[in-house]
Protein backbone atom coordinates (compact mmCIF):
# COMPACT_ATOMS: atom_id res chain seq x y z
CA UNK A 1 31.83 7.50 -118.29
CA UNK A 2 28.93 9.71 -119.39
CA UNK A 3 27.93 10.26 -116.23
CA UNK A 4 31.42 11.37 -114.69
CA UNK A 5 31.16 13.74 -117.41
CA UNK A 6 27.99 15.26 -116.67
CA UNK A 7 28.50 15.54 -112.99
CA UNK A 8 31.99 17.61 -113.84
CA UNK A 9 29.43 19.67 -116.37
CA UNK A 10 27.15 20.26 -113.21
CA UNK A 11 29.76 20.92 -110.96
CA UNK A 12 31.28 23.65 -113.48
CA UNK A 13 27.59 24.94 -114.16
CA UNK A 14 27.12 25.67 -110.62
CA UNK A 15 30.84 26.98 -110.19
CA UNK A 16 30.60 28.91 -113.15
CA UNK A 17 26.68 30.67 -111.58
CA UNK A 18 29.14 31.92 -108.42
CA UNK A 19 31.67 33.83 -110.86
CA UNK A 20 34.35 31.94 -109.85
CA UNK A 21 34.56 29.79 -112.96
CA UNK A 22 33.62 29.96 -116.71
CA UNK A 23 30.05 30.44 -117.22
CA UNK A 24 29.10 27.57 -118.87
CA UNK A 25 27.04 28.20 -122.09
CA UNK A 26 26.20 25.34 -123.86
CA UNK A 27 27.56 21.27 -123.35
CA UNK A 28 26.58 18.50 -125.39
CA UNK A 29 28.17 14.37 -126.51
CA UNK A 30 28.16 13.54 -130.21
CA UNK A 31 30.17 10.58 -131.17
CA UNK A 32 30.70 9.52 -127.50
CA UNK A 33 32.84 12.87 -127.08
CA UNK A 34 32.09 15.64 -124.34
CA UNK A 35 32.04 19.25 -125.70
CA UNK A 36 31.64 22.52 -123.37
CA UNK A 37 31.26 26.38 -124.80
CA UNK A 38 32.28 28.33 -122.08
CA UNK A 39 33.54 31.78 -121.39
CA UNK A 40 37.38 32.37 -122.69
CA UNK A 41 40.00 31.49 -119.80
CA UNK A 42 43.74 32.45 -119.94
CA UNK A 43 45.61 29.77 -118.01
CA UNK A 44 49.05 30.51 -115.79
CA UNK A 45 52.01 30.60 -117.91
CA UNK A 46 54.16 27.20 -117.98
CA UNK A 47 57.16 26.52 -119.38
CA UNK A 48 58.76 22.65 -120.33
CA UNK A 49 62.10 21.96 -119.72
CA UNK A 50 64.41 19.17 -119.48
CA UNK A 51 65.00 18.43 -115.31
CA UNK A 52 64.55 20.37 -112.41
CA UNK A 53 68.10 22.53 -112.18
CA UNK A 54 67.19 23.74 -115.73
CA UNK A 55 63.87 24.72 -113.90
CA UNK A 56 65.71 26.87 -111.72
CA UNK A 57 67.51 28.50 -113.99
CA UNK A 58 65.24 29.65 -116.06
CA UNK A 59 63.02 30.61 -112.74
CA UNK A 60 65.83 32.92 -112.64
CA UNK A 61 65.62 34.42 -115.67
CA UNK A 62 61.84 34.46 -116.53
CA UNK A 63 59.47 37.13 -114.47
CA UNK A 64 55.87 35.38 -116.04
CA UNK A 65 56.43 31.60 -116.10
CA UNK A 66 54.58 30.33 -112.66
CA UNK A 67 55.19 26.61 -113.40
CA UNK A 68 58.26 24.67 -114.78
CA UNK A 69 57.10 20.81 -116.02
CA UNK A 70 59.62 18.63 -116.96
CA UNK A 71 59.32 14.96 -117.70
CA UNK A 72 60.83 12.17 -115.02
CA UNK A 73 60.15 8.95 -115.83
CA UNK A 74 56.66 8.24 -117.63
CA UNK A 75 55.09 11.21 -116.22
CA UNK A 76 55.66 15.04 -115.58
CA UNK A 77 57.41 16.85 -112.22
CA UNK A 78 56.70 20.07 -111.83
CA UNK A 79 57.85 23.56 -110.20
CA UNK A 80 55.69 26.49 -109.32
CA UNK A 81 57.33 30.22 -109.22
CA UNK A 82 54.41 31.42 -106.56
CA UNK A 83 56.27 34.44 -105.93
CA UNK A 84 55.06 36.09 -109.08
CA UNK A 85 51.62 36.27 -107.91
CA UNK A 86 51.20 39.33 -106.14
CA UNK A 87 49.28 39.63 -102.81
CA UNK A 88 45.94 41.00 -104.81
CA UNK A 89 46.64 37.82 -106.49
CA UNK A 90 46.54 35.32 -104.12
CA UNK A 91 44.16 36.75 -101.96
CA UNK A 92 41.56 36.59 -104.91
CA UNK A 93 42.34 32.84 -105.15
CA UNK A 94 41.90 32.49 -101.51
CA UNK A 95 38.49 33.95 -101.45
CA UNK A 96 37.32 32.45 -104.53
CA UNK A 97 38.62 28.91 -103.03
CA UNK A 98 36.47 29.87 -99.96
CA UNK A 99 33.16 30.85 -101.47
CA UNK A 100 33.53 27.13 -103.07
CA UNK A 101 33.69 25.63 -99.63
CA UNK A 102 30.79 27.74 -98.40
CA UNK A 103 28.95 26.44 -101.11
CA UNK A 104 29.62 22.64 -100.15
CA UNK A 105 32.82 22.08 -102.69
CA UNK A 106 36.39 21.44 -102.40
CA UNK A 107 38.29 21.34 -105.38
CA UNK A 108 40.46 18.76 -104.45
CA UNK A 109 42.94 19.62 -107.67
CA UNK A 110 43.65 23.15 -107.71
CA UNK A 111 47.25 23.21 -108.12
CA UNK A 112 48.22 25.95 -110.87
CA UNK A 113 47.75 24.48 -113.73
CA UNK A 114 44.01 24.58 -112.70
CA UNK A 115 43.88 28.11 -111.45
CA UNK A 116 44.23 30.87 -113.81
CA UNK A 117 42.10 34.24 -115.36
CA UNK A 118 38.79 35.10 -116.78
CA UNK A 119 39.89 36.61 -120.76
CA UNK A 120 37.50 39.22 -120.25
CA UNK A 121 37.28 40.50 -116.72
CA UNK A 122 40.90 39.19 -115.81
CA UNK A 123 39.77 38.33 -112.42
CA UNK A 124 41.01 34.91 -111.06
CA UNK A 125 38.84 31.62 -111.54
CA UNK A 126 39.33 28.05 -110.90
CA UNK A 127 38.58 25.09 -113.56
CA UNK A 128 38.97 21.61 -114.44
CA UNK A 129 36.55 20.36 -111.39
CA UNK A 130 37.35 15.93 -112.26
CA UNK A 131 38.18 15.70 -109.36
CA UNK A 132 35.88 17.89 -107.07
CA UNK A 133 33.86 16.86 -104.20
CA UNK A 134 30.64 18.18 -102.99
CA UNK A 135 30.84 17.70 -99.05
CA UNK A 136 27.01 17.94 -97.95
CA UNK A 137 26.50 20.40 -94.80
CA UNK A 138 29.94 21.72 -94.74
CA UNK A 139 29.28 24.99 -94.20
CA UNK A 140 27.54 24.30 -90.89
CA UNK A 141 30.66 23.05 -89.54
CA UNK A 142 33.46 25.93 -88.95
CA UNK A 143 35.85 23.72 -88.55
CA UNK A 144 35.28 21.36 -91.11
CA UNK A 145 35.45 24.60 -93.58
CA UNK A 146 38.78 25.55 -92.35
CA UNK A 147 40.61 22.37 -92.71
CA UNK A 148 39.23 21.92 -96.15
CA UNK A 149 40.94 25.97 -96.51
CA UNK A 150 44.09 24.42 -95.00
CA UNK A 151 44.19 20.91 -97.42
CA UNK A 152 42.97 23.23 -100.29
CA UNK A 153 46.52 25.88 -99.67
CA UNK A 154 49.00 22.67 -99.01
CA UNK A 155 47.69 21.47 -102.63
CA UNK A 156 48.52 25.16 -103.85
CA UNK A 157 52.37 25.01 -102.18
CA UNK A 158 52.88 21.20 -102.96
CA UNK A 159 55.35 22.30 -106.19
CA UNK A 160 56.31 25.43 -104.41
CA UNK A 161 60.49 25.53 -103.80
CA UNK A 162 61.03 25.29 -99.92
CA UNK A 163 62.43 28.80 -99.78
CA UNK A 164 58.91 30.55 -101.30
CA UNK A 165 56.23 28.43 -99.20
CA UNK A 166 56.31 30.92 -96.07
CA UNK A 167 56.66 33.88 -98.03
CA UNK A 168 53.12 33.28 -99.37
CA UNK A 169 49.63 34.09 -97.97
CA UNK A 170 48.77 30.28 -98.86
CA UNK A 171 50.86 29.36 -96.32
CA UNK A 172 50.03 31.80 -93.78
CA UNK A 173 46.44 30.83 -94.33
CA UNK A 174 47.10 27.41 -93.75
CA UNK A 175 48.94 27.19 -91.06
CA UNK A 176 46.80 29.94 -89.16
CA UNK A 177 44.34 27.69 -89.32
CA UNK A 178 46.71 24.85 -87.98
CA UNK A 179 47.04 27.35 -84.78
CA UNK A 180 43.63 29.04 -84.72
CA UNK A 181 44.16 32.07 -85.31
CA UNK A 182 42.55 32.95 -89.25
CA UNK A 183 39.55 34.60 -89.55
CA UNK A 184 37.38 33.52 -92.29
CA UNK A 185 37.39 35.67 -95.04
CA UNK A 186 40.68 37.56 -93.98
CA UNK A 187 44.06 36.24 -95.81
CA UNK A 188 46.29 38.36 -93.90
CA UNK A 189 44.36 37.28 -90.56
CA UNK A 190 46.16 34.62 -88.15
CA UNK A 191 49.76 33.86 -86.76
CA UNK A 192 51.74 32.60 -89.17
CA UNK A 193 54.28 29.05 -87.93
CA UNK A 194 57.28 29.53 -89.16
CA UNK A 195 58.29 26.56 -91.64
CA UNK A 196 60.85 25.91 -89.01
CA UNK A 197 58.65 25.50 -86.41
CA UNK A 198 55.86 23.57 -88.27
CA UNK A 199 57.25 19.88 -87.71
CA UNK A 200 57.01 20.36 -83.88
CA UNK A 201 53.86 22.19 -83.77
CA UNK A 202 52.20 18.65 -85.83
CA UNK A 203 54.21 16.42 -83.77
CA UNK A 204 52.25 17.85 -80.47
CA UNK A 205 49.27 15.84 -81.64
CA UNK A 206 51.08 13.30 -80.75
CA UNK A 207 51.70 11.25 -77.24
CA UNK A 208 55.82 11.56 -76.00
CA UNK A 209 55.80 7.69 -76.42
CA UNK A 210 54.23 7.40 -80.24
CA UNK A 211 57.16 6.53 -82.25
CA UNK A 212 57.67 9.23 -85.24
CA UNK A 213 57.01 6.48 -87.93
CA UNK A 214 54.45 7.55 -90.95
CA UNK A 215 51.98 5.18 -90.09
CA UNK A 216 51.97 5.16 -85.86
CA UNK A 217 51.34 8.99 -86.69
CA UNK A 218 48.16 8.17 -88.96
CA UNK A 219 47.02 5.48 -87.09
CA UNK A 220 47.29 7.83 -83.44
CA UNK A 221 45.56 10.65 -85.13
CA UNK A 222 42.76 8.95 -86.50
CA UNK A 223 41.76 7.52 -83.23
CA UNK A 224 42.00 10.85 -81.70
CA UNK A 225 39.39 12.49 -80.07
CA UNK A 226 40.48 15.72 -82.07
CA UNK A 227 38.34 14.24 -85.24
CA UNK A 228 35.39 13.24 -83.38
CA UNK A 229 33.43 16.47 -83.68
CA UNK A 230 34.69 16.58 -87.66
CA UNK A 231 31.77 15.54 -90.00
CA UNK A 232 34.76 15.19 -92.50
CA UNK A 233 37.62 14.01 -90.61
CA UNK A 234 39.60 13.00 -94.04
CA UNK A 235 40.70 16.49 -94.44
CA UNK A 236 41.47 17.17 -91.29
CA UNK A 237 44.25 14.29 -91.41
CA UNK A 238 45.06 14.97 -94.78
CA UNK A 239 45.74 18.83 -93.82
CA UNK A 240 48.32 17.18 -91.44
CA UNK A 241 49.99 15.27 -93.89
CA UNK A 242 50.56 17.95 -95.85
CA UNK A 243 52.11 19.79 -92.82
CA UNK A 244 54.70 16.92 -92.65
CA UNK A 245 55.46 16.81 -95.59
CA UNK A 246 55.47 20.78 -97.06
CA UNK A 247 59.09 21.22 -94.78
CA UNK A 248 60.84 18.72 -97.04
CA UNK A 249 62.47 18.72 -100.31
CA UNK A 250 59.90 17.10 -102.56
CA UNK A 251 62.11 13.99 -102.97
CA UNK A 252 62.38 13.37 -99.32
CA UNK A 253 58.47 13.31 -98.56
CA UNK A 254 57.53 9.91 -97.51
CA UNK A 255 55.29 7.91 -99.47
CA UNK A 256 52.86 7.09 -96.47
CA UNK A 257 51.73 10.62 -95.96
CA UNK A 258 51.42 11.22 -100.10
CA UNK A 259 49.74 8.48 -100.42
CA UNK A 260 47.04 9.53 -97.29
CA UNK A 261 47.34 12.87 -99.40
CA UNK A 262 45.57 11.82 -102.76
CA UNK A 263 43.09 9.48 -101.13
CA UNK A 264 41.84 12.53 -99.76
CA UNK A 265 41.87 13.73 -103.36
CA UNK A 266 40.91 10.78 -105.04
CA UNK A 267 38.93 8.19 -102.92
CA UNK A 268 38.89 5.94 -106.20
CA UNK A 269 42.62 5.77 -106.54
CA UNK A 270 43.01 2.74 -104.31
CA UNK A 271 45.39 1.04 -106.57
CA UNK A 272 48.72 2.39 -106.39
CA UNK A 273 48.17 3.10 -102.31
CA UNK A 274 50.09 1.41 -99.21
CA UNK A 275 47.78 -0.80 -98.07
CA UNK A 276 48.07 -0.13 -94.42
CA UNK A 277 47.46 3.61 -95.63
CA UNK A 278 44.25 2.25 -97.20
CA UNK A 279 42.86 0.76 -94.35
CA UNK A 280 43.59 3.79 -91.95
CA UNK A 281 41.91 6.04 -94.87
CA UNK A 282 38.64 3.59 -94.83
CA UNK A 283 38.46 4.16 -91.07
CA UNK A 284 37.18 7.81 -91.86
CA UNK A 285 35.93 8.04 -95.23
């Protein structure tokens, strides 16, 4: 466990060097507990309440909350007000997202609870990096940067109600890239798809005869010669899942293409995972 620890420390230390995280001052264990002095963060504002049409309501009525959590079971469901981030906003978080690709890492859990403000300088930063990968040689692949851009905005709009997601510059980033039209560096670059239009712009990657099913779509597009050239071809699919899935309400997303989703995320998490999912995943990773 130590050594999870550390590598999130080294990760953050690194992060933290490219202003786009808390500078990391000091980290130490005593009594088998992990302790990091770092630079004051101020975290989005969230709100708990009891079920998701009390979330809306109250998105109504509140102009700072950005995410609504409210307990469903044994764990937590969320709802993120993205239009309260203003275009400065997200465009900060979109280049601060790229300079971590450039530099090799995608952060692979950057929904909002892990994206918030330096205390001091008030400019945007990203934390809590458990779950980030370091992707060796990414940056010499332009492609392989841009559909870790596009996974990295779908995990931004996956809490996002249906009638915000094309509104933001996430979104227009993402899909932009679907098309090929963003420039690197440039948020307001690219054709936008309209959310629409998105399910039959992904469903071109596929042959007339492929049934629609979850799985005939994974299994055609990872034997597609589209990933060949892709040193990371995992995101690539995964970027594709998300375009499935960000048209639907989030209780009618299918399991197959969530579960594709946080494999992507979380390699490890093997447990809880369709196995015929699994075994499509292993083909690439």
């Amino acid at each position: 466990m130590e050594d999870i620890w550390f590598d999130e420390v080294c990760k953050a230390q690194d992060l933290g060097e490219l202003k786009i995280a808390p500078t990391i001052h000091r980290h130490f264990i005593c009594n088998k507990l992990g302790f990091i002095v770092m630079d004051r963060l101020t975290p989005m504002k969230s709100m708990i309440v009891t079920n998701k049409k009390n979330a809306i309501l109250q998105m109504n009525k509140n102009k700072d909350v950005i995410r609504y959590k409210w307990k469903n079971g044994n764990v937590y469901d969320f709802m993120d007000n993205i239009s309260l981030l203003s275009q400065d906003t997200q465009i900060k978080f979109i280049q601060l997202l790229e300079t971590m690709i450039e530099n090799g890492y995608i952060h692979m859990d950057n929904h909002i609870d892990n994206l918030g403000y330096d205390s001091t300088t008030k400019q945007p930063i990203a934390y809590d990096f458990g779950f980030t990968q370091y992707r060796e040689d990414m940056e010499d692949s332009k492609d392989d940067m841009e559909w870790a851009l596009c996974f990295t905005m779908f995990q931004i709009l996956e809490h996002c109600p249906l009638n915000q997601i094309e509104k933001t510059l996430f979104y227009r980033v993402a899909t932009s890239i679907i098309n090929k039209t963003y420039k690197w560096g440039d948020a307001k670059s690219g054709k936008v798809i309209p959310l629409s239009v998105l399910p039959k712009v992904i469903d071109k990657t596929e042959k007339k005869e492929e049934k629609k099913e979850p799985i005939d779509f994974l299994k055609f597009i990872t034997d597609s010669k589209k990933i060949k050239h892709l040193k990371y071809p995992d995101v690539f699919v995964g970027s594709l899942c998300y375009a499935k899935i960000i048209t639907q309400e989030k209780d009618d997303r299918d399991d197959s293409y969530l579960d594709f989703i946080y494999l992507v995320r979380n390699p490890n998490n093997l447990k809880d995972a369709d196995k015929a999912v699994i075994q499509i995943f292993k083909k690439l990773y």
